[in-house]
N, C-alpha and C. Protein backbone atom coordinates (compact mmCIF):
# COMPACT_ATOMS: atom_id res chain seq x y z
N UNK A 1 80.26 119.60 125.13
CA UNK A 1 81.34 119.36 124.19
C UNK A 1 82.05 120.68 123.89
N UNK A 2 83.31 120.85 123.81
CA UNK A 2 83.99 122.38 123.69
C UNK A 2 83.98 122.19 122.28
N UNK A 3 84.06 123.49 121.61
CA UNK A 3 84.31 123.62 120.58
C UNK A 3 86.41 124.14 120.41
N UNK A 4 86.34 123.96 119.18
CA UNK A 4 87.84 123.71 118.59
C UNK A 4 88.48 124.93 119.13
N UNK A 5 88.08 126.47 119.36
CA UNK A 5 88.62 127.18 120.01
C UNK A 5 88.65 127.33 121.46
N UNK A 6 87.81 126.27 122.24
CA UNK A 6 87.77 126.35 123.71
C UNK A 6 89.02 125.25 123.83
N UNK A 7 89.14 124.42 122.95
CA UNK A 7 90.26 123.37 123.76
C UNK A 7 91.59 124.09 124.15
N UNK A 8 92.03 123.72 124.51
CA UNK A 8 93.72 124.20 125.27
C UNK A 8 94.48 123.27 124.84
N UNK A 9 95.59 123.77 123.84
CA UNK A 9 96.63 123.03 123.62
C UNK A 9 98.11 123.16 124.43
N UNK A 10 99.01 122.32 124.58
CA UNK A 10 99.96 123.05 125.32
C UNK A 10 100.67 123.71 124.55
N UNK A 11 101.61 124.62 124.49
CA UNK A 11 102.36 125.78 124.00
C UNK A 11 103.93 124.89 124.20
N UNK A 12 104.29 125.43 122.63
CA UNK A 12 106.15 124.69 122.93
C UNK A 12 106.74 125.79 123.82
N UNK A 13 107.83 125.93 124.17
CA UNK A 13 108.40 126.24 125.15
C UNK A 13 109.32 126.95 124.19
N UNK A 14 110.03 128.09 125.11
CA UNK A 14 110.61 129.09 124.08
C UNK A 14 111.75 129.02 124.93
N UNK A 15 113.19 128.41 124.32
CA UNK A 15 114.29 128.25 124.61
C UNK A 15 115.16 129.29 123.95
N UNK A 16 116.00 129.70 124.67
CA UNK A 16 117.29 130.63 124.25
C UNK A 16 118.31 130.49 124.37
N UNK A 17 119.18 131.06 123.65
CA UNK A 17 120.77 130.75 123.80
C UNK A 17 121.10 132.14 123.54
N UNK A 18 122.08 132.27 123.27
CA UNK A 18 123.50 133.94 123.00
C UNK A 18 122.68 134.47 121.74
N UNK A 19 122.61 133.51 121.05
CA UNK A 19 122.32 134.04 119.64
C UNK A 19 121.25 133.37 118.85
N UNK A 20 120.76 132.80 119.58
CA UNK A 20 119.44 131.80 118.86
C UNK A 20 117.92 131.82 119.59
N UNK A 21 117.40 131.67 119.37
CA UNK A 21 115.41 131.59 119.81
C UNK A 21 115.02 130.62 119.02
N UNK A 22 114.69 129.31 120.00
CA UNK A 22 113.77 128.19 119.95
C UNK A 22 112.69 128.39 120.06
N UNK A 23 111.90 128.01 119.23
CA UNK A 23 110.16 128.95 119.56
C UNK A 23 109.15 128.03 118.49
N UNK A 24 108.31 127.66 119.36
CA UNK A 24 107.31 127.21 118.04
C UNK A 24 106.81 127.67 116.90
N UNK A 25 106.65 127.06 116.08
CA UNK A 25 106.31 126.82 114.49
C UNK A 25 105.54 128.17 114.14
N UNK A 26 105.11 128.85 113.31
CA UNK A 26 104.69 129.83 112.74
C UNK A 26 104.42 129.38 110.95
N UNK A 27 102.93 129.40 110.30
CA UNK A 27 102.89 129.35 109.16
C UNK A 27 103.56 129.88 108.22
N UNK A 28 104.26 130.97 108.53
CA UNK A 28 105.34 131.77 107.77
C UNK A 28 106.58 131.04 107.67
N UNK A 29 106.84 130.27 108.62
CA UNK A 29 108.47 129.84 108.68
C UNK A 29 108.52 128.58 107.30
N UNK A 30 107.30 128.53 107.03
CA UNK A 30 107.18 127.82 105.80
C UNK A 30 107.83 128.33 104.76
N UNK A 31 107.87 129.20 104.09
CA UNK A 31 108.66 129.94 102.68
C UNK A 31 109.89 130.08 103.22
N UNK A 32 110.50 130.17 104.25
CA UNK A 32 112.32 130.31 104.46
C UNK A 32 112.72 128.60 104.55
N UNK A 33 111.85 127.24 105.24
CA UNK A 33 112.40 125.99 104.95
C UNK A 33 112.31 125.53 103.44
N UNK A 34 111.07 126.41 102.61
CA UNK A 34 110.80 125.97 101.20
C UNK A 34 111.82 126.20 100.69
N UNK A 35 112.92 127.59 101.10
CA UNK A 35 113.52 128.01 100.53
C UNK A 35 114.64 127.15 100.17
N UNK A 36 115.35 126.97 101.78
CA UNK A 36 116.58 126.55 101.84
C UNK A 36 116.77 125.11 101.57
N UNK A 37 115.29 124.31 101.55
CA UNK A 37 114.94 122.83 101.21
C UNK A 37 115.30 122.35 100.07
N UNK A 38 115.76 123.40 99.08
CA UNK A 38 115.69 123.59 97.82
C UNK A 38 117.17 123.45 97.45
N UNK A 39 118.11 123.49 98.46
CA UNK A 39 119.66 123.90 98.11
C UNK A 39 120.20 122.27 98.52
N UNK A 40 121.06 121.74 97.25
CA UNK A 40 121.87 120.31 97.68
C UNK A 40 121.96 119.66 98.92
N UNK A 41 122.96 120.87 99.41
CA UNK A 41 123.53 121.19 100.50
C UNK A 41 122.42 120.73 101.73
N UNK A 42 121.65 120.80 101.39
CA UNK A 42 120.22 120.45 102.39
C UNK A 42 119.22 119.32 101.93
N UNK A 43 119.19 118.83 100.90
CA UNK A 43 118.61 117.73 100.72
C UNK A 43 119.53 116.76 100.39
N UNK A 44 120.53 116.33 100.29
CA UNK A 44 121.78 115.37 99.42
C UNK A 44 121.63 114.08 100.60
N UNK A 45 120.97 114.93 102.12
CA UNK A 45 121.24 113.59 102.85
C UNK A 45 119.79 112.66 103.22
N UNK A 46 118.75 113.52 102.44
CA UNK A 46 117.16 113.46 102.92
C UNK A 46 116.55 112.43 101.45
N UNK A 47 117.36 111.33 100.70
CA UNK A 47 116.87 111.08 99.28
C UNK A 47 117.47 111.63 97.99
N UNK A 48 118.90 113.03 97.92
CA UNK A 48 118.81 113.22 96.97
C UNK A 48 118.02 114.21 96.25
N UNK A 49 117.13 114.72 96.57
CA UNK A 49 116.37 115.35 95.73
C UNK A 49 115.55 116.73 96.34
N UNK A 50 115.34 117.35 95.71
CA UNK A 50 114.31 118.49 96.85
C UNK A 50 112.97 117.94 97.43
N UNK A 51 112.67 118.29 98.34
CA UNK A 51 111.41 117.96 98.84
C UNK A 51 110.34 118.84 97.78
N UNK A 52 109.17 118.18 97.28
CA UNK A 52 107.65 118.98 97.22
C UNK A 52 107.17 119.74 98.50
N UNK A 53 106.64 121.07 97.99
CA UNK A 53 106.54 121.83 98.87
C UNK A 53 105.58 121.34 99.70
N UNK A 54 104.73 120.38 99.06
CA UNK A 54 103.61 119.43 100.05
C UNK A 54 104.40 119.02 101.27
N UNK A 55 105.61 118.51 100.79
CA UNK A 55 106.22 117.57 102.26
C UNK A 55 106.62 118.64 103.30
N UNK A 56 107.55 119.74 102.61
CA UNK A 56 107.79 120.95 103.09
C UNK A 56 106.73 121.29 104.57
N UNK A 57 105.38 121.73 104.04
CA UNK A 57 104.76 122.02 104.49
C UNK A 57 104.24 121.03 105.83
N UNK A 58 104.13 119.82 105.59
CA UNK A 58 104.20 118.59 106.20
C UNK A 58 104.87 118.75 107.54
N UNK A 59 105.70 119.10 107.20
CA UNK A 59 107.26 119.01 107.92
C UNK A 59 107.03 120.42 109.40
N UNK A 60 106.17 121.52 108.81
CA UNK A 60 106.00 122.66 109.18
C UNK A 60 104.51 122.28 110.30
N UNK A 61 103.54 121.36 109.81
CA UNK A 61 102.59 120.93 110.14
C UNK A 61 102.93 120.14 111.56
N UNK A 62 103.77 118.84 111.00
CA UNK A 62 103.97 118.01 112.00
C UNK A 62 104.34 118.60 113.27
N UNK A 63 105.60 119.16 112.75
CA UNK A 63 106.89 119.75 114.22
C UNK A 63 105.83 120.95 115.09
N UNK A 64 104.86 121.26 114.35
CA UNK A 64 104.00 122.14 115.60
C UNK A 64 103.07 121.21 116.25
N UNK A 65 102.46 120.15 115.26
CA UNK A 65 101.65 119.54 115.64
C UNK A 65 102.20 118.12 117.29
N UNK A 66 103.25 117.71 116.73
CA UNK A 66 103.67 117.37 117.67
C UNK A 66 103.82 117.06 119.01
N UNK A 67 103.93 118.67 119.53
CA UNK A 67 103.98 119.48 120.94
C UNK A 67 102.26 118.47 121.03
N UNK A 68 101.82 119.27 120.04
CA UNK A 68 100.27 118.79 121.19
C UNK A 68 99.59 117.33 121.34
N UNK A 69 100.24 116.54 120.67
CA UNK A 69 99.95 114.81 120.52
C UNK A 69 101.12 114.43 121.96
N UNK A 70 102.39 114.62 121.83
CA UNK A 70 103.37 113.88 122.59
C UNK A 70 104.04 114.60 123.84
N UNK A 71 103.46 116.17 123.69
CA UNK A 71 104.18 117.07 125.35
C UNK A 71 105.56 117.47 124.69
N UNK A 72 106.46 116.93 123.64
CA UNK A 72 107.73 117.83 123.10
C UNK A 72 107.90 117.46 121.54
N UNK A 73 108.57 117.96 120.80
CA UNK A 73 108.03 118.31 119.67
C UNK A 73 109.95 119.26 118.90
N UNK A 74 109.78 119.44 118.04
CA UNK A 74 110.84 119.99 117.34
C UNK A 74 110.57 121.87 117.47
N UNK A 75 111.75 122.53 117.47
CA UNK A 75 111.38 124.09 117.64
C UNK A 75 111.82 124.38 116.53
N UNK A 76 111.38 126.03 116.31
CA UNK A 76 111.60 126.68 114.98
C UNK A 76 112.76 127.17 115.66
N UNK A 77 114.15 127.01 114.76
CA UNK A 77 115.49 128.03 115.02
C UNK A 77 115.43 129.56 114.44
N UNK A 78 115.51 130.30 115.40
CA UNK A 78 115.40 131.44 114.71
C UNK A 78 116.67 132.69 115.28
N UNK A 79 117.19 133.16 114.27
CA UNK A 79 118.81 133.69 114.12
C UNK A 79 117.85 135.24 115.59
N UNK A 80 118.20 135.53 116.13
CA UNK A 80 117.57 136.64 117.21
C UNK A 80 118.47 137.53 116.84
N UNK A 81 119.10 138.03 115.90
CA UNK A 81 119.82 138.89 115.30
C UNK A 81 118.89 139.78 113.71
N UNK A 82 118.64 138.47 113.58
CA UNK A 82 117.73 138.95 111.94
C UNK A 82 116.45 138.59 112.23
N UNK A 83 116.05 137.48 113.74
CA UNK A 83 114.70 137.31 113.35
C UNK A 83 113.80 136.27 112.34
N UNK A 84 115.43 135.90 111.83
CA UNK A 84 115.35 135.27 110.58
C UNK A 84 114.76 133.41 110.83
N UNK A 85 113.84 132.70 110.20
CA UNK A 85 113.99 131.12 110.57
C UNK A 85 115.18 130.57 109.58
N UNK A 86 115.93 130.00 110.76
CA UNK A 86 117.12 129.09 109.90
C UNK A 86 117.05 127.65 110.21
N UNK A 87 116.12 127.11 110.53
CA UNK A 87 116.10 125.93 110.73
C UNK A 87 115.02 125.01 112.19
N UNK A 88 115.69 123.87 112.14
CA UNK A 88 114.87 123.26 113.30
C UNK A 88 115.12 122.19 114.10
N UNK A 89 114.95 121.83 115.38
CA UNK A 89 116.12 120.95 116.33
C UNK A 89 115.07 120.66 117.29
N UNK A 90 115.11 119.42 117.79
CA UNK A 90 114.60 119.26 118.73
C UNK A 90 114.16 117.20 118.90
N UNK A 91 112.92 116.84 119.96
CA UNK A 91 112.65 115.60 120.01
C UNK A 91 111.22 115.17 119.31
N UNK A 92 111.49 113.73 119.06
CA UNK A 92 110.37 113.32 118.02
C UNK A 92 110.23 112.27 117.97
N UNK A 93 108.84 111.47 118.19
CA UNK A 93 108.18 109.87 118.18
C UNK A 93 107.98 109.53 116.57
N UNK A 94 108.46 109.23 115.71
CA UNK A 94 107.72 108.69 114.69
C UNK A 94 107.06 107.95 114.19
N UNK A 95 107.71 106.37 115.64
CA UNK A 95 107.21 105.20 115.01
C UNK A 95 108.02 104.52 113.84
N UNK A 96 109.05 105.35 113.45
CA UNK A 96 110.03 104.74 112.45
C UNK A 96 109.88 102.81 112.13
N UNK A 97 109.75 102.15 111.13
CA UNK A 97 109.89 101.27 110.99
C UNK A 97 111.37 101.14 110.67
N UNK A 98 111.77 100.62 111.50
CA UNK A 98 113.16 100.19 111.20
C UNK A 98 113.76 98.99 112.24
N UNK A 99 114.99 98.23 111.58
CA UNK A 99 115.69 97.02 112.41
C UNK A 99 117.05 97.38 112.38
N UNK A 100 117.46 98.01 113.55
CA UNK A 100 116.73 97.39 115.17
C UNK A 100 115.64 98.68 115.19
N UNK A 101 114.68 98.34 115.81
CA UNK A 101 113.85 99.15 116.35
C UNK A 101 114.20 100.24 117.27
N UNK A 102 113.82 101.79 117.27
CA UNK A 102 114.44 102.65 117.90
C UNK A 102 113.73 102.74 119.71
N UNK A 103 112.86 102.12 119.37
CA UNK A 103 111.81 101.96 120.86
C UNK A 103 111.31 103.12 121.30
N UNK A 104 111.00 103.46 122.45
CA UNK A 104 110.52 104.43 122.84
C UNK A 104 111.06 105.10 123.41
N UNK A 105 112.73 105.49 123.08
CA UNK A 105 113.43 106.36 123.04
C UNK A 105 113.35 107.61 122.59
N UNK A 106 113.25 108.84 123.09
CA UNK A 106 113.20 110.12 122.18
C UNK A 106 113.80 110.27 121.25
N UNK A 107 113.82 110.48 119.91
CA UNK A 107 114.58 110.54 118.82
C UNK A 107 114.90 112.10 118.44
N UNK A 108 116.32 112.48 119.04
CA UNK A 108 116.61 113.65 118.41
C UNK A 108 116.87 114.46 117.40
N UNK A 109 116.55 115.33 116.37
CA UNK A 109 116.95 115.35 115.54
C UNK A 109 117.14 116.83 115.17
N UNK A 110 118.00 117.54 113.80
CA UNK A 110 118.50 119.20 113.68
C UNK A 110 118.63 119.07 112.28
N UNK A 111 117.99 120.08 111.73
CA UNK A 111 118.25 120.55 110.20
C UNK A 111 118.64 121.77 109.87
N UNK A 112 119.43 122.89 109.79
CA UNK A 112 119.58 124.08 109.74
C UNK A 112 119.31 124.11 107.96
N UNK A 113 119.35 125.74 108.17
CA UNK A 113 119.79 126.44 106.44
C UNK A 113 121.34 126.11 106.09
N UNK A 114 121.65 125.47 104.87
CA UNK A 114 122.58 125.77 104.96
C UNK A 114 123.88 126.89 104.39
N UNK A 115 122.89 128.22 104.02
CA UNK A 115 123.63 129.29 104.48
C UNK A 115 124.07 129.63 106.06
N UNK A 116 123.90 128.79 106.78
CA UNK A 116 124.29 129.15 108.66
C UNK A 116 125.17 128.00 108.87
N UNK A 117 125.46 126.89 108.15
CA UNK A 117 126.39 126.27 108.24
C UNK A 117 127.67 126.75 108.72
N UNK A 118 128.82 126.41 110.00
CA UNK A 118 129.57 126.48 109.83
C UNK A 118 130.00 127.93 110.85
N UNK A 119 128.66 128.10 112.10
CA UNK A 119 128.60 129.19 112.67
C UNK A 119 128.58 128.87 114.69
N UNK A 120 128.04 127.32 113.71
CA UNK A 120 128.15 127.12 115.58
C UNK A 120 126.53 126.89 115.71
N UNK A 121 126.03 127.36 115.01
CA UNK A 121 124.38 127.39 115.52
C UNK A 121 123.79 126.12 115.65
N UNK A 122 124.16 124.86 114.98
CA UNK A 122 123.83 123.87 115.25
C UNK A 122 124.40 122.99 116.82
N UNK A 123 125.20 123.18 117.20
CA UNK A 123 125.95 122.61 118.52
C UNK A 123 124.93 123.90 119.50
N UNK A 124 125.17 124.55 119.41
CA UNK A 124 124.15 125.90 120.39
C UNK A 124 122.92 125.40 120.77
N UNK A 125 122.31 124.96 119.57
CA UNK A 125 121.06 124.58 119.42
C UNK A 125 120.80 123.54 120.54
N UNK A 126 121.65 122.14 119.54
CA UNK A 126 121.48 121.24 120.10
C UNK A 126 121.63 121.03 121.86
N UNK A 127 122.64 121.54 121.97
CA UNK A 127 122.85 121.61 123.88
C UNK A 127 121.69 122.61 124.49
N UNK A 128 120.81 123.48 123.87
CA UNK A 128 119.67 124.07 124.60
C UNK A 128 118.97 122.67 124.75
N UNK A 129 118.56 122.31 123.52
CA UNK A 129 117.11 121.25 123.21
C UNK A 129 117.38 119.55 124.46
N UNK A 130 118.81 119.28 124.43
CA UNK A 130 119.19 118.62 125.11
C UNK A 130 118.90 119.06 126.57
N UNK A 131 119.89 120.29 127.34
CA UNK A 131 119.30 120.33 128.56
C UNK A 131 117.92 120.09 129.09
N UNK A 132 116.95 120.75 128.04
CA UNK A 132 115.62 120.91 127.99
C UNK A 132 114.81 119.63 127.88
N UNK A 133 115.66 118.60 127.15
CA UNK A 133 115.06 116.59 127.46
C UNK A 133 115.63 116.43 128.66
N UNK A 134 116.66 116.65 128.85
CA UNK A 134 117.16 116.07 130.36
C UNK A 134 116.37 116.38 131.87
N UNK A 135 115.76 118.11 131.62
CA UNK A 135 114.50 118.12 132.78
C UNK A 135 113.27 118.10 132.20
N UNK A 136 112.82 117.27 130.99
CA UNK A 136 111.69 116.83 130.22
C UNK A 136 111.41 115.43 130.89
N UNK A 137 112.35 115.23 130.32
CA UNK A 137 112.78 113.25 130.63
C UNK A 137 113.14 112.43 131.08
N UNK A 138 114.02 113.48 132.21
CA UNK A 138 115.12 112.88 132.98
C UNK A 138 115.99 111.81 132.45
N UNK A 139 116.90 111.38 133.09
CA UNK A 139 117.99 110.76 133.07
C UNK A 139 117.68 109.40 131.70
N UNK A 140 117.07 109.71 130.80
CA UNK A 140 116.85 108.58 129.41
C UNK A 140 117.67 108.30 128.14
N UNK A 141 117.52 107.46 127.68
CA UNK A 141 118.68 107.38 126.68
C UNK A 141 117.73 107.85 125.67
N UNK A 142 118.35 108.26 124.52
CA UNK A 142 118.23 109.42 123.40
C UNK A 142 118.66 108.69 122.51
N UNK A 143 117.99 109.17 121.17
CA UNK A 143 118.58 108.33 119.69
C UNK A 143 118.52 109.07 118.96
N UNK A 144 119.18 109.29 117.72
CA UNK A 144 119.44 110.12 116.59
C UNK A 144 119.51 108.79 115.15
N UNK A 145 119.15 109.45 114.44
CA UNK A 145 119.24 108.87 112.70
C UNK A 145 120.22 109.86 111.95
N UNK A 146 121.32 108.94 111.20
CA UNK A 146 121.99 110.33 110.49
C UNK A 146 122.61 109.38 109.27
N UNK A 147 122.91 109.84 108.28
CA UNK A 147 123.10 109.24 107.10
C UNK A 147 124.99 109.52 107.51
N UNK A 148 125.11 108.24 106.93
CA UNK A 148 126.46 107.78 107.35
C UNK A 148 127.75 108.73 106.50
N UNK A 149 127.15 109.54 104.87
CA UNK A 149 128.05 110.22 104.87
C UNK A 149 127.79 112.04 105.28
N UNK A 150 127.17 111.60 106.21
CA UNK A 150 126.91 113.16 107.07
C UNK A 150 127.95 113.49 107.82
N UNK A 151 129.12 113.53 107.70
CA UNK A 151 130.21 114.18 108.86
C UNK A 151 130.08 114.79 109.67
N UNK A 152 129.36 116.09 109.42
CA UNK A 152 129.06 117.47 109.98
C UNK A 152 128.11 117.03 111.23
N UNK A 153 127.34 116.58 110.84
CA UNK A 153 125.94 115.74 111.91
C UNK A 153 126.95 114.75 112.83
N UNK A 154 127.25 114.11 112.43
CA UNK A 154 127.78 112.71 113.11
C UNK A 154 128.83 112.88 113.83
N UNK A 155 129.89 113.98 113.37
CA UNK A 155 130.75 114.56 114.84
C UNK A 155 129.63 115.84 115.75
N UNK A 156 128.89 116.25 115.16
CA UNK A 156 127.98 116.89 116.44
C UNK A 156 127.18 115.77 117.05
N UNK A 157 126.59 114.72 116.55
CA UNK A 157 126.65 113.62 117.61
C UNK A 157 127.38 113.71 118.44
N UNK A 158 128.63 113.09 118.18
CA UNK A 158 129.72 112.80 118.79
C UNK A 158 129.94 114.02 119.91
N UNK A 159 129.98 115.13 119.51
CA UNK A 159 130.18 116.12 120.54
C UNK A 159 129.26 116.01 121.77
N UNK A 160 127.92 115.49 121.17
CA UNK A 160 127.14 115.62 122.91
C UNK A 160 126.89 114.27 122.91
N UNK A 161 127.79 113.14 122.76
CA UNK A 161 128.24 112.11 123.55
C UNK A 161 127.02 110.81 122.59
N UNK A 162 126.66 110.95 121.25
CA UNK A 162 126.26 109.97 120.83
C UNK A 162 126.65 108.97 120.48
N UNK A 163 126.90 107.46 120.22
CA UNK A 163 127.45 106.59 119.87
C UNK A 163 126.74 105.86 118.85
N UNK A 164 127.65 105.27 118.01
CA UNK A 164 126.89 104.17 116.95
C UNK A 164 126.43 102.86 118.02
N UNK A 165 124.94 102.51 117.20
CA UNK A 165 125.03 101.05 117.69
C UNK A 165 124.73 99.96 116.85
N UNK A 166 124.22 101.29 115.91
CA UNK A 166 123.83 99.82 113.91
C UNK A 166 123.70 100.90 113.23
N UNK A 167 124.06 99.87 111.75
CA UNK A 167 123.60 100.83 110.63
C UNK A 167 122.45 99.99 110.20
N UNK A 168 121.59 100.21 109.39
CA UNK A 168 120.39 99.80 108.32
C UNK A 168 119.87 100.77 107.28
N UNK A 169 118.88 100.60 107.04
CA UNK A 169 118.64 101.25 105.75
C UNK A 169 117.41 102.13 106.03
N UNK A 170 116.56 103.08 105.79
CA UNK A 170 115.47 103.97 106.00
C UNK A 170 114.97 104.73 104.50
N UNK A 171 114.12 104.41 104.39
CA UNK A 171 113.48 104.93 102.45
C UNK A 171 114.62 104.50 101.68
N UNK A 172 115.49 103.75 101.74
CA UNK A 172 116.26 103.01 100.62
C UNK A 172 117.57 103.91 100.93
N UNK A 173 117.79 104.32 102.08
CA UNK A 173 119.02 105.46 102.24
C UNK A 173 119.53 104.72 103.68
N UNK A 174 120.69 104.49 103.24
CA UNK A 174 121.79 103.96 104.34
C UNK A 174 121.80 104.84 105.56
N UNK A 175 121.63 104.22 107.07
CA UNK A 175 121.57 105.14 108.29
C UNK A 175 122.16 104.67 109.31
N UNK A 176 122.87 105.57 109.97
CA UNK A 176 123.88 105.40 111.27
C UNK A 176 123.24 105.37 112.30
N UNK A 177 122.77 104.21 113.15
CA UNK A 177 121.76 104.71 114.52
C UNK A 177 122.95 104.84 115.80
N UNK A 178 121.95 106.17 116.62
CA UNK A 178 123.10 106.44 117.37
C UNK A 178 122.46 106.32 118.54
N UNK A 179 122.95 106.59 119.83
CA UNK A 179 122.16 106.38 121.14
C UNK A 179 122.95 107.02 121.70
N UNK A 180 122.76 108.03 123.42
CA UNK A 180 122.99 108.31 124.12
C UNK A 180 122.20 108.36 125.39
N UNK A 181 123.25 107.65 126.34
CA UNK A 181 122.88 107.14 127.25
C UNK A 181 122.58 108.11 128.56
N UNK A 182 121.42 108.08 129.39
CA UNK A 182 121.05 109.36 130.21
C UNK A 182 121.76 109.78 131.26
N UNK A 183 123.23 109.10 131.19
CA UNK A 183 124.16 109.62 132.31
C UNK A 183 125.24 110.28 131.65
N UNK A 184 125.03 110.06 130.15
CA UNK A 184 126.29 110.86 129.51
C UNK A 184 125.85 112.34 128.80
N UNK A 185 127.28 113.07 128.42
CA UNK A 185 126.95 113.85 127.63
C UNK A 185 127.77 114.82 128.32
């Protein structure tokens, strides 16, 4: 029987762009999402309210944990200028209860700080994490969740070719389901 330090987990994959580093989770990157988790601007579309640093942490837990249950997993965004974590982007199984059912579609999803709002870093992001499903996954259709008065989200959908196909409801919060299909984009 191995013990907990002989097992081998797989390692997320460290994606780059001009100005960004995709890189797995780090216990530290916890106090910069506590931080910014904390600002309207970043929770208004998640319930309204700030997250408990419990969920926070959750959140920090899962997206590493991820990689090693499902083979891909969400990355830590990190500014390669400051070094700084500003956020996080990437694919994710949840199991969501919801109608229509999202299936076993990869579910994409991006949260930045939103002091980086408004820089580009989210579209950057997203087209790394994307190329990176496309020779993950090949040619599959993709789904996103986004709260219907998310603009900002929902034309970066739109930019890498997502479409509505229903709305419903998710924790009592109205949601836009989107899909993209594995020949577009």
């Amino acid at each position: 029987m191995k013990t907990a330090q002989q097992v081998e987990h797989p390692t997320t994959p460290v994606l780059e762009t001009s100005r960004l580093r995709l890189r797995g989770f780090r216990a530290e990157d916890f106090d910069n999402w506590l931080a910014f988790s904390r600002e309207p601007a970043y929770y208004r579309y998640f319930g309204n309210e700030p997250m408990p640093a419990e969920e926070v942490w959750k959140l920090v837990l899962r997206s590493a944990g991820h990689w090693v249950i499902m083979g891909f997993g969400f990355w830590a965004v990190e500014e390669k200028a400051s070094g700084q974590f500003v956020g996080a982007v990437g694919f994710l199984r949840l199991l969501r209860a919801l109608d229509p059912p999202l299936g076993e579609a990869p579910e994409i999803g991006w949260v930045l700080d939103p002091a980086m709002h408004g820089r580009g870093y989210a579209s950057e992001a997203v087209e790394a994490v994307l190329a990176w499903g496309e020779n993950h996954f090949g040619p599959v259709r993709t789904v996103c969740i986004i709260h219907p008065e998310n603009e900002a989200s929902l034309r970066l959908a739109a930019k890498f070719g997502y479409h509505e196909y229903a709305r419903t409801t998710y924790h009592n919060e109205p949601i836009v389901l989107l899909e993209r299909l594995g020949d577009e984009g």
